[in-house]
Protein backbone atom coordinates (compact mmCIF):
# COMPACT_ATOMS: atom_id res chain seq x y z
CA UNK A 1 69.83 84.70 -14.42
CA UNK A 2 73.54 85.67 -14.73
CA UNK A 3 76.06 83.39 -13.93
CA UNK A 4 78.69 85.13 -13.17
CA UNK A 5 80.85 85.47 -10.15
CA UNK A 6 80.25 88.68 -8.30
CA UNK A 7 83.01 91.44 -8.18
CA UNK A 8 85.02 90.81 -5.51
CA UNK A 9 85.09 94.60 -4.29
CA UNK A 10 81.75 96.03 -2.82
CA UNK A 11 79.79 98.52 -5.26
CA UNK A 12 80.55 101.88 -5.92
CA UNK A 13 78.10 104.67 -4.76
CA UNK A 14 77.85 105.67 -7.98
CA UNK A 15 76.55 102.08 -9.08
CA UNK A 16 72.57 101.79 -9.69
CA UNK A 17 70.75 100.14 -7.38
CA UNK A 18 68.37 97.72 -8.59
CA UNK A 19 66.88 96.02 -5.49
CA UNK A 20 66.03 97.77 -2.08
CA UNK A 21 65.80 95.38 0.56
CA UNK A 22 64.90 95.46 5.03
CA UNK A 23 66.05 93.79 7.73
CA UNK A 24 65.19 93.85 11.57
CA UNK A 25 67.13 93.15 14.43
CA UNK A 26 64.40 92.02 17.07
CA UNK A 27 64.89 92.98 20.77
CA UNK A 28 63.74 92.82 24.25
CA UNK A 29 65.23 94.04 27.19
CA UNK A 30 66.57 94.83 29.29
CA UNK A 31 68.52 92.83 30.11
CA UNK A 32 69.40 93.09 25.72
CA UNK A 33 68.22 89.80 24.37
CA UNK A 34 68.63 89.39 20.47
CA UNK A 35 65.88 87.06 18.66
CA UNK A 36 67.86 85.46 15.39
CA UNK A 37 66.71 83.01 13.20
CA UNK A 38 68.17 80.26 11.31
CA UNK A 39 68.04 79.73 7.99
CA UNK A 40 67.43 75.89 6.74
CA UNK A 41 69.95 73.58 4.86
CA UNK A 42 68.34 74.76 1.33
CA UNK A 43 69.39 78.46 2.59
CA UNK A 44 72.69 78.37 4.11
CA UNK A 45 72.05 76.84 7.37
CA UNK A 46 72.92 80.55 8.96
CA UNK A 47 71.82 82.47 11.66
CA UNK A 48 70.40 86.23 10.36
CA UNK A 49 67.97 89.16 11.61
CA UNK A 50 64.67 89.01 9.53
CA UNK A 51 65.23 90.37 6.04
CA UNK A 52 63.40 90.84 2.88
CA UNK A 53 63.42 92.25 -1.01
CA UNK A 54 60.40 95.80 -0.73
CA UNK A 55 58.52 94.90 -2.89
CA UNK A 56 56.69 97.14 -5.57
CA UNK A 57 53.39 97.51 -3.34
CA UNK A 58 55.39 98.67 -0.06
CA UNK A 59 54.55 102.47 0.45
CA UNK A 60 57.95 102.45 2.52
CA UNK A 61 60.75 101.08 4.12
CA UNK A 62 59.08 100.78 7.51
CA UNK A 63 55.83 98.78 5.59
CA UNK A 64 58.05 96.47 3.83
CA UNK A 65 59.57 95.38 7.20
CA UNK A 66 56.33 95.18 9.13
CA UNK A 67 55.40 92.42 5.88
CA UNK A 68 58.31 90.52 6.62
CA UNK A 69 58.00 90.44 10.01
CA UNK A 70 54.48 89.37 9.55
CA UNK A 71 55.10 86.99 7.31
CA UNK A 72 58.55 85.56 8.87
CA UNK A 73 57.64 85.32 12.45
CA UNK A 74 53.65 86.16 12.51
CA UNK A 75 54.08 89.45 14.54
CA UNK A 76 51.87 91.96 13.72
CA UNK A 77 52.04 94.73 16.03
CA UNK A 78 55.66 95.21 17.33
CA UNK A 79 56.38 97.61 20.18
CA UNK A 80 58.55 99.87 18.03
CA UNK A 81 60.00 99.96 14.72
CA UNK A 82 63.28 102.12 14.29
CA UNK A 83 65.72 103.08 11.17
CA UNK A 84 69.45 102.06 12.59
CA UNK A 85 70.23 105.25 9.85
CA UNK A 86 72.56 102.00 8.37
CA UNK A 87 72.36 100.49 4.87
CA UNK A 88 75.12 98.37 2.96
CA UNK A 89 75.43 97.88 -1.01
CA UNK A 90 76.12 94.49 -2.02
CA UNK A 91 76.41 92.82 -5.28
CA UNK A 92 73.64 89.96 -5.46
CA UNK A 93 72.66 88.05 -8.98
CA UNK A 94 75.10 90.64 -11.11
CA UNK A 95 73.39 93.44 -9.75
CA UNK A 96 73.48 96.12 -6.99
CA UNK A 97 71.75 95.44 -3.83
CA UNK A 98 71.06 97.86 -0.90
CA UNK A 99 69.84 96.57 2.53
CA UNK A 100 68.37 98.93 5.16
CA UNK A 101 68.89 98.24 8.74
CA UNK A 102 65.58 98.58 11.62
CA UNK A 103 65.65 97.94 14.85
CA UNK A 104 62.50 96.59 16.28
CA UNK A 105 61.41 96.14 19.62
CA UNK A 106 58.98 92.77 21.11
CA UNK A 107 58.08 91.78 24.46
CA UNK A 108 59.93 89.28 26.22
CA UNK A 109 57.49 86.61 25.70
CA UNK A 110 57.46 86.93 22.40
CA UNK A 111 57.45 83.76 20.33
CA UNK A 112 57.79 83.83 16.86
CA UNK A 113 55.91 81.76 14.13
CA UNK A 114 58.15 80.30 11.67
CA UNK A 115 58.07 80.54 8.09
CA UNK A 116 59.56 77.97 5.60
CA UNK A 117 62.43 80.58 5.49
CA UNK A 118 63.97 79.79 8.56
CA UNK A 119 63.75 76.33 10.85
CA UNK A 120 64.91 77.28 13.99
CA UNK A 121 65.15 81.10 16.07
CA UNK A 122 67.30 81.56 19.81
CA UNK A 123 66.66 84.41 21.93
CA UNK A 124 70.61 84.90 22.52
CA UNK A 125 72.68 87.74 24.89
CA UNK A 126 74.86 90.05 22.56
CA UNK A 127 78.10 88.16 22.73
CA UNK A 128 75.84 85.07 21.42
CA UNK A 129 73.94 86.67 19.10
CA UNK A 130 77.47 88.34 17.53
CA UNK A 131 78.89 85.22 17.30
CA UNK A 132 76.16 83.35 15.74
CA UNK A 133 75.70 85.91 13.06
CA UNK A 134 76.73 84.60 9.61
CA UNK A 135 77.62 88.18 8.28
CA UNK A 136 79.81 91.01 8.92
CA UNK A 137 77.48 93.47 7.95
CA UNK A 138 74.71 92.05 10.59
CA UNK A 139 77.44 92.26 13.42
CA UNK A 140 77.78 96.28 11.98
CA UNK A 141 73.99 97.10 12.02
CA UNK A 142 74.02 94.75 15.51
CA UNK A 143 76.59 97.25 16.73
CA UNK A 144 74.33 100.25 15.66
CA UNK A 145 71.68 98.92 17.49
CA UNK A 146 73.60 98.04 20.50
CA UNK A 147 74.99 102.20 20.09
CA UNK A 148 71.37 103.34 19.97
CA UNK A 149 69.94 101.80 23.19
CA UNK A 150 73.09 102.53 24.96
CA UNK A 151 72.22 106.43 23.97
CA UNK A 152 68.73 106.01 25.00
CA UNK A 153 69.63 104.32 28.06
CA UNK A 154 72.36 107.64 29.33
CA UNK A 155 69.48 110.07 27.61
């Protein structure tokens, strides 16, 4: 594994990228609740969407999220899976990274089955849910989502 610090600037778009990873904001609504999860001690201690590496046997995007999801919070049959149309590059063990943002929508009711990747989840409001996340870029792809239903909602 390399060692060394990351560059402190964000990669170029000319940069390879050498991992493709997924995350989901999950929803329900209205009125907008936000489910987030926390991370344990051993992983930050940080509240985050679901997220995940696609791996090499994930026909897409949309598959590799529905595998996280299954295996993160045990849901299997969400009520709707949407690209945000958001990704950020990141630098992440000396190499570039590139996340793709989904929303995805649950029922209300919906309670999640933890994995040892997280060891606690809140069903928050939007002013909760952008405070408790860790990163800027989840408060971005939050925003996105937050943009999209507002569309849908004046459609």
């Amino acid at each position: 594994m390399n060692t060394a610090p990351e560059p402190a600037e964000p990669p170029g778009p000319d940069e390879p990228v050498a991992q493709e990873c997924v995350e989901g904001y999950l929803y329900a609504g209205p009125p907008l609740r936000l489910l987030l999860f926390r991370r344990p001690p051993s992983r930050g201690r940080i509240w985050v969407p679901i997220s995940g590496k696609v791996d090499p046997g994930d026909a897409t995007l949309e598959s590799a999220l529905r595998r996280e999801l299954s295996e993160e919070t045990g849901l299997q049959e969400p009520r709707s899976v949407r690209p945000l149309d958001w990704t950020v590059r990141f630098w992440m063990h000396g190499a570039v990274w590139r996340l793709h943002a989904f929303s995805v929508e649950v029922s209300a009711g919906f309670v999640p089955r933890l994995s040892s990747e997280h060891d606690a989840y809140d069903w928050l409001d939007l002013d909760e849910a952008r405070q408790r996340l860790h990163y800027p870029d989840n408060r971005a792809a939050l925003d996105r989502l937050t943009e999209l239903l507002r569309r849908e909602r004046n459609a």
